[in-house]
Protein backbone atom coordinates (compact mmCIF):
# COMPACT_ATOMS: atom_id res chain seq x y z
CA UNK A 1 -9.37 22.27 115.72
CA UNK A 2 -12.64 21.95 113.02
CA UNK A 3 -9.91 21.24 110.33
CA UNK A 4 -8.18 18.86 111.91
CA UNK A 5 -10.84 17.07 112.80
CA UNK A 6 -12.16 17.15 108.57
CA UNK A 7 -8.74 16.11 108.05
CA UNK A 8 -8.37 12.98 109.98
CA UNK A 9 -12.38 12.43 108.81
CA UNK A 10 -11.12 12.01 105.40
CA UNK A 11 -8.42 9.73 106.09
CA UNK A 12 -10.36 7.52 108.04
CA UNK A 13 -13.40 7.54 105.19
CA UNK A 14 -10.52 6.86 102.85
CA UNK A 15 -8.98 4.29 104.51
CA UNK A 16 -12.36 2.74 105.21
CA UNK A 17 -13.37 3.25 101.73
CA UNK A 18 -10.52 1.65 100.17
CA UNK A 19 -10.79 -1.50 103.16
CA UNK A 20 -14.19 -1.97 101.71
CA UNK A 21 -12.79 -2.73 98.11
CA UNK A 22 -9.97 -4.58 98.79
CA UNK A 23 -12.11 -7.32 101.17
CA UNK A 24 -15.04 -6.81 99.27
CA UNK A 25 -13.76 -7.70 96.29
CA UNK A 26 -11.64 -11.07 97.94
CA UNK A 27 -15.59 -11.76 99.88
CA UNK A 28 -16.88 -11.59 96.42
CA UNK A 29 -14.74 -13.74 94.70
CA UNK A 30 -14.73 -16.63 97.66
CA UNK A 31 -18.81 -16.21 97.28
CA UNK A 32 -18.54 -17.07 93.25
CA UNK A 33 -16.16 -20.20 93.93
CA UNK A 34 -18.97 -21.37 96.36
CA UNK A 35 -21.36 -20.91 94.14
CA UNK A 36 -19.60 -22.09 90.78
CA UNK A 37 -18.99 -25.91 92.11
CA UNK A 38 -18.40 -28.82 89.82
CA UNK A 39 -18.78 -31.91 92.13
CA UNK A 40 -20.32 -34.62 89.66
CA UNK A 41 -17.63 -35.51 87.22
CA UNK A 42 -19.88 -37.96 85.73
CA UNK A 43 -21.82 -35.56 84.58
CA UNK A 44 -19.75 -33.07 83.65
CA UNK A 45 -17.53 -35.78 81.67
CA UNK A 46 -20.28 -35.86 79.49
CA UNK A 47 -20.35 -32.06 78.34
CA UNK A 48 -16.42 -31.53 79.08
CA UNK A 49 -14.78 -34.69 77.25
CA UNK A 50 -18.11 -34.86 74.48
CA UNK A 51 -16.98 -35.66 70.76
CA UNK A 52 -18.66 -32.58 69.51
CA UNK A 53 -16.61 -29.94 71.93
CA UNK A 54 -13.53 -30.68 69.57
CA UNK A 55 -15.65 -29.28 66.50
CA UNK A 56 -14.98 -25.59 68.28
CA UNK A 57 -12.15 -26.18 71.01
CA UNK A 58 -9.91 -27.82 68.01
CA UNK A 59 -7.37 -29.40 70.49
CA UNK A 60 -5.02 -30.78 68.17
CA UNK A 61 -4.20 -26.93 66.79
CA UNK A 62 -3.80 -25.68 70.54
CA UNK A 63 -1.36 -28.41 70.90
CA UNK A 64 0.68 -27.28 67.85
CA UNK A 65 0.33 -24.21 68.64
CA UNK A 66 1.64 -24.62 72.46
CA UNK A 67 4.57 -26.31 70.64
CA UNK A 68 4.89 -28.96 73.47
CA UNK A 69 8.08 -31.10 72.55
CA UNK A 70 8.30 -34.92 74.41
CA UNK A 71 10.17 -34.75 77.63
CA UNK A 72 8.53 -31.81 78.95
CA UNK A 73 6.65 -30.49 82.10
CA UNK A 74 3.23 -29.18 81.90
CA UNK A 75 1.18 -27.92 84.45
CA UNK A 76 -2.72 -27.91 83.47
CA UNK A 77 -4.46 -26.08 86.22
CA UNK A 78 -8.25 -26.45 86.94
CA UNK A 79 -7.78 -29.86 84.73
CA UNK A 80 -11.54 -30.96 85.68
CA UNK A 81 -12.30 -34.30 83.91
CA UNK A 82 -9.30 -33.90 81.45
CA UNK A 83 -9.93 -33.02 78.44
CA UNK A 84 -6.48 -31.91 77.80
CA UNK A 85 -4.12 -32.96 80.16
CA UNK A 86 -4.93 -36.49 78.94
CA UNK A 87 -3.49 -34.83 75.05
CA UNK A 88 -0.70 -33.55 76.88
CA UNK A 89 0.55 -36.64 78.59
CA UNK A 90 0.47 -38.27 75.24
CA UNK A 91 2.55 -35.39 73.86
CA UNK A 92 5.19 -35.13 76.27
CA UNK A 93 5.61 -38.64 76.82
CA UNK A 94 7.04 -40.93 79.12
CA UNK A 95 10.09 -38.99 79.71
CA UNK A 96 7.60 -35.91 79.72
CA UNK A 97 5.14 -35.12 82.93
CA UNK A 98 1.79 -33.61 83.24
CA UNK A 99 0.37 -32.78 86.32
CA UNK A 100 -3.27 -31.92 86.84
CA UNK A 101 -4.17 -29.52 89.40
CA UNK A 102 -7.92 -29.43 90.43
CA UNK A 103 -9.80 -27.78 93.37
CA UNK A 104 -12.53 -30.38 93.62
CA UNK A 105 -11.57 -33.76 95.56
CA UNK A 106 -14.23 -35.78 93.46
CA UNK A 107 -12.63 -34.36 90.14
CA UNK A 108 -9.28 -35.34 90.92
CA UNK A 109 -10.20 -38.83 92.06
CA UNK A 110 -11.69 -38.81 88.65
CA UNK A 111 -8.85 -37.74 86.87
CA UNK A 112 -6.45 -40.40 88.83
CA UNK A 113 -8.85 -43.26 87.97
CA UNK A 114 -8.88 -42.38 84.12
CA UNK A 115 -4.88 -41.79 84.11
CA UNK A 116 -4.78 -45.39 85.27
CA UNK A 117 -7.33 -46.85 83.06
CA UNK A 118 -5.76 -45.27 79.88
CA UNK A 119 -2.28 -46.42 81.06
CA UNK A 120 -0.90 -42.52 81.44
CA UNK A 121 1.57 -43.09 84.22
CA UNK A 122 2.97 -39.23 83.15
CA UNK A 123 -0.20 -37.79 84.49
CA UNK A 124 0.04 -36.90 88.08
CA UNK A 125 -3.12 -35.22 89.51
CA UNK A 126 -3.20 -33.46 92.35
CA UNK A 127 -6.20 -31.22 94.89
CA UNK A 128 -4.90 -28.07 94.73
CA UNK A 129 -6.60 -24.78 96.46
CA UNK A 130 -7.22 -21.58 93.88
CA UNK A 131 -4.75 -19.32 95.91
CA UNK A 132 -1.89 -21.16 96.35
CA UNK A 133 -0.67 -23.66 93.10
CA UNK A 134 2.24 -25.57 95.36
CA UNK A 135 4.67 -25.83 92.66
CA UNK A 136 8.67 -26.47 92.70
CA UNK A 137 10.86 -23.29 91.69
CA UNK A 138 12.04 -23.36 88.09
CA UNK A 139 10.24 -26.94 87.21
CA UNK A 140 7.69 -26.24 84.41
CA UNK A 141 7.84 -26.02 80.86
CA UNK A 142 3.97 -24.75 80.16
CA UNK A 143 1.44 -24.07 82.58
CA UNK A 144 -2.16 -24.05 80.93
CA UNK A 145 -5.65 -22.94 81.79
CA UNK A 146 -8.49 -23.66 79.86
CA UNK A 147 -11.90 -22.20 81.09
CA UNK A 148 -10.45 -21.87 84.42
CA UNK A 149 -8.30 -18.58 84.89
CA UNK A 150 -11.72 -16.35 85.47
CA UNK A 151 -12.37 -18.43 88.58
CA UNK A 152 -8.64 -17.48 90.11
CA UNK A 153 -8.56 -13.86 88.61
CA UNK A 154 -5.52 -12.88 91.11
CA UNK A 155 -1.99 -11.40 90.00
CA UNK A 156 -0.86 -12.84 93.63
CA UNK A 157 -1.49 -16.05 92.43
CA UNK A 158 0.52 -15.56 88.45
CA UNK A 159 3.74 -14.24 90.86
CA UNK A 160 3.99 -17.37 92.55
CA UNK A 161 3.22 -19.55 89.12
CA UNK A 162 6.41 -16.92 87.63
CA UNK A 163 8.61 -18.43 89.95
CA UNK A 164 7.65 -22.21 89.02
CA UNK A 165 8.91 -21.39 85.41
CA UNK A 166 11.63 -23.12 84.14
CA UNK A 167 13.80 -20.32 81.91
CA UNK A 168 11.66 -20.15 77.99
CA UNK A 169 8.84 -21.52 80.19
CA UNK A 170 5.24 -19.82 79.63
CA UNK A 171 1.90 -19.42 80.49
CA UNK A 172 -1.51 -20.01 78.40
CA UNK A 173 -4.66 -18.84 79.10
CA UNK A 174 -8.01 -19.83 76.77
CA UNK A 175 -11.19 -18.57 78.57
CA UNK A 176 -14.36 -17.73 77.44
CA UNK A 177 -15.52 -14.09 75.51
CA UNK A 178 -17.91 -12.66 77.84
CA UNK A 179 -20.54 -12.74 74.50
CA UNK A 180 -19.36 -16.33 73.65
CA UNK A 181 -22.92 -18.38 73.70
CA UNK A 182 -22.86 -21.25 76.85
CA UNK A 183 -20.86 -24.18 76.00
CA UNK A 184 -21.83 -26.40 78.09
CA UNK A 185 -25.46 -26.61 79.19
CA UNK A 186 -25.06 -27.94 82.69
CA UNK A 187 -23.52 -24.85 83.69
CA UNK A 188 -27.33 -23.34 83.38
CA UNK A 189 -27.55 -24.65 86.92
CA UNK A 190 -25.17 -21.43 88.52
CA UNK A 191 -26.72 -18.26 89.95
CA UNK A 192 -24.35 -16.74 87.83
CA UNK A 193 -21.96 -17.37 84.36
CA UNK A 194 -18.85 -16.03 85.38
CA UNK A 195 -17.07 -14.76 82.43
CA UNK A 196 -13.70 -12.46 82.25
CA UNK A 197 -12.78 -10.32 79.26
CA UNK A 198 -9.14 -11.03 77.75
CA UNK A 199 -7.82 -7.17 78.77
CA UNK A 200 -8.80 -8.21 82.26
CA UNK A 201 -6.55 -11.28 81.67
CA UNK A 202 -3.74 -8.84 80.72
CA UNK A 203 -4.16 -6.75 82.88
CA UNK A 204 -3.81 -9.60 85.66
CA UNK A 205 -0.74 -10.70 84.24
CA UNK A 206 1.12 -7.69 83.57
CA UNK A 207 0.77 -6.63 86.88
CA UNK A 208 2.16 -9.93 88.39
CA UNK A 209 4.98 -8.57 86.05
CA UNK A 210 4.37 -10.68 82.87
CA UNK A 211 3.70 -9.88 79.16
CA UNK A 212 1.87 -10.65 76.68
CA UNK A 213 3.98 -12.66 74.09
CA UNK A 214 1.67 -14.17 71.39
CA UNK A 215 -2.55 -14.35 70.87
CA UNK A 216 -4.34 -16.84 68.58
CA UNK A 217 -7.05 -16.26 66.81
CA UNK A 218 -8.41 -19.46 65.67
CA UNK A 219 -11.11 -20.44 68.51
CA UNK A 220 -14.73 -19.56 67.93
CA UNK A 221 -15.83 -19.09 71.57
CA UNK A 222 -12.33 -18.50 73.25
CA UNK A 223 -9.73 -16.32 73.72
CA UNK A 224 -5.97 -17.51 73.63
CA UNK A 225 -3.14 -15.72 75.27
CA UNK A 226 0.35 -16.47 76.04
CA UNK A 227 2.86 -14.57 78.28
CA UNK A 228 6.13 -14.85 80.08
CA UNK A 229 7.77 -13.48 82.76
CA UNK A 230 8.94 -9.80 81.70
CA UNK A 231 11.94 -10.15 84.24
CA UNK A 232 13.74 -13.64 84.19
CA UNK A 233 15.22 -14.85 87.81
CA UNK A 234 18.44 -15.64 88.26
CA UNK A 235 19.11 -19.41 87.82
């Protein structure tokens, strides 16, 4: 009877135990995109789209080396004031589309109002919530994150951007090295700098069942990855 009772003790500790993780970890990440808020593009416009980023961010070599061709779709997720889906509208062109996904409702109004102000009718921006990207199946060329992947950190989240792929599509991820210095000031205002190592990146995306297929070397501050789907979908 005594070891029976140890034994369903354990399992229930266990089962507790590993509870606590799993909705810790989802509490924890919910409480850092509460606290890491960007709800002032003006402000932020300033420090994101400033002359002096493209000394270190060098956005006409990530655009060669993305090999974006006119015509195609790219997908720039957590876009903010953009600083790059603006490039990549001009890249793919009128026959091309870029649409800008942002959590923040004062961002993407942002983003809509410079689109039509710089006459980019290819840029389609979009509110879109960190856990669920609302894509078409088999519709994108290149879907891009820049500074933005450690605020999703979620494999659940890369499986459903897998099946937006078109086939040869990809995925690129530059984020901050955790000992990069701060690149932009106002950020000094959060409790906290989130930053996510580039094996934690992997990691993410090779258990949504991706791999990594090429890393460049040539930012300062910045890791750059790119992966695709290990197994391709039937089309």
């Amino acid at each position: 009877m005594n070891s029976l009772f140890l034994r369903s003790s354990c399992v229930l500790l266990c089962f507790l135990f590993f509870g606590f993780l799993k909705f810790g970890y989802a509490t924890t990440s919910h409480r850092e995109q509460e606290e890491y808020r960007f709800k002032e593009p003006a402000l932020w416009a300033g420090q994101f789209d400033a002359p002096s980023r493209d000394k270190w961010q060098k956005p006409q070599t990530v655009i060669q080396a993305l090999q974006l061709k006119p015509g195609q779709t790219v997908v720039d997720i957590g876009a903010g004031t953009g600083y790059f889906a603006v490039k990549f509208a001009r890249v793919v062109g009128p026959q091309g589309k870029v649409l800008a996904l942002d959590r923040e409702l004062s961002m993407v109004k942002y983003l809509k109002k410079r689109a039509k102000k710089e006459g980019l009718n290819n840029l389609i921006v979009r509110k879109s919530p960190t856990n669920n990207p609302e894509l078409e199946k088999q519709s994108v060329d290149l879907i891009f994150f820049c500074n933005s992947y450690h605020h999703i950190h979620n494999p659940n989240y890369l499986k459903a951007l897998a099946e937006a792929l078109k086939k040869d599509g990809k995925i690129a991820v530059i984020d901050i090295k955790p000992h990069a210095p701060r690149l932009f000031p106002a950020t000094a205002r959060f409790k906290r700098h989130i930053k996510l190592s580039a094996q934690a990146v992997v990691e993410d995306f090779q258990h949504a069942g991706f791999s990594l297929d090429k890393e460049f070397r040539f930012l300062p501050y910045q890791y750059f990855l790119e992966f695709k789907p290990t197994l391709v979908p039937s089309r």
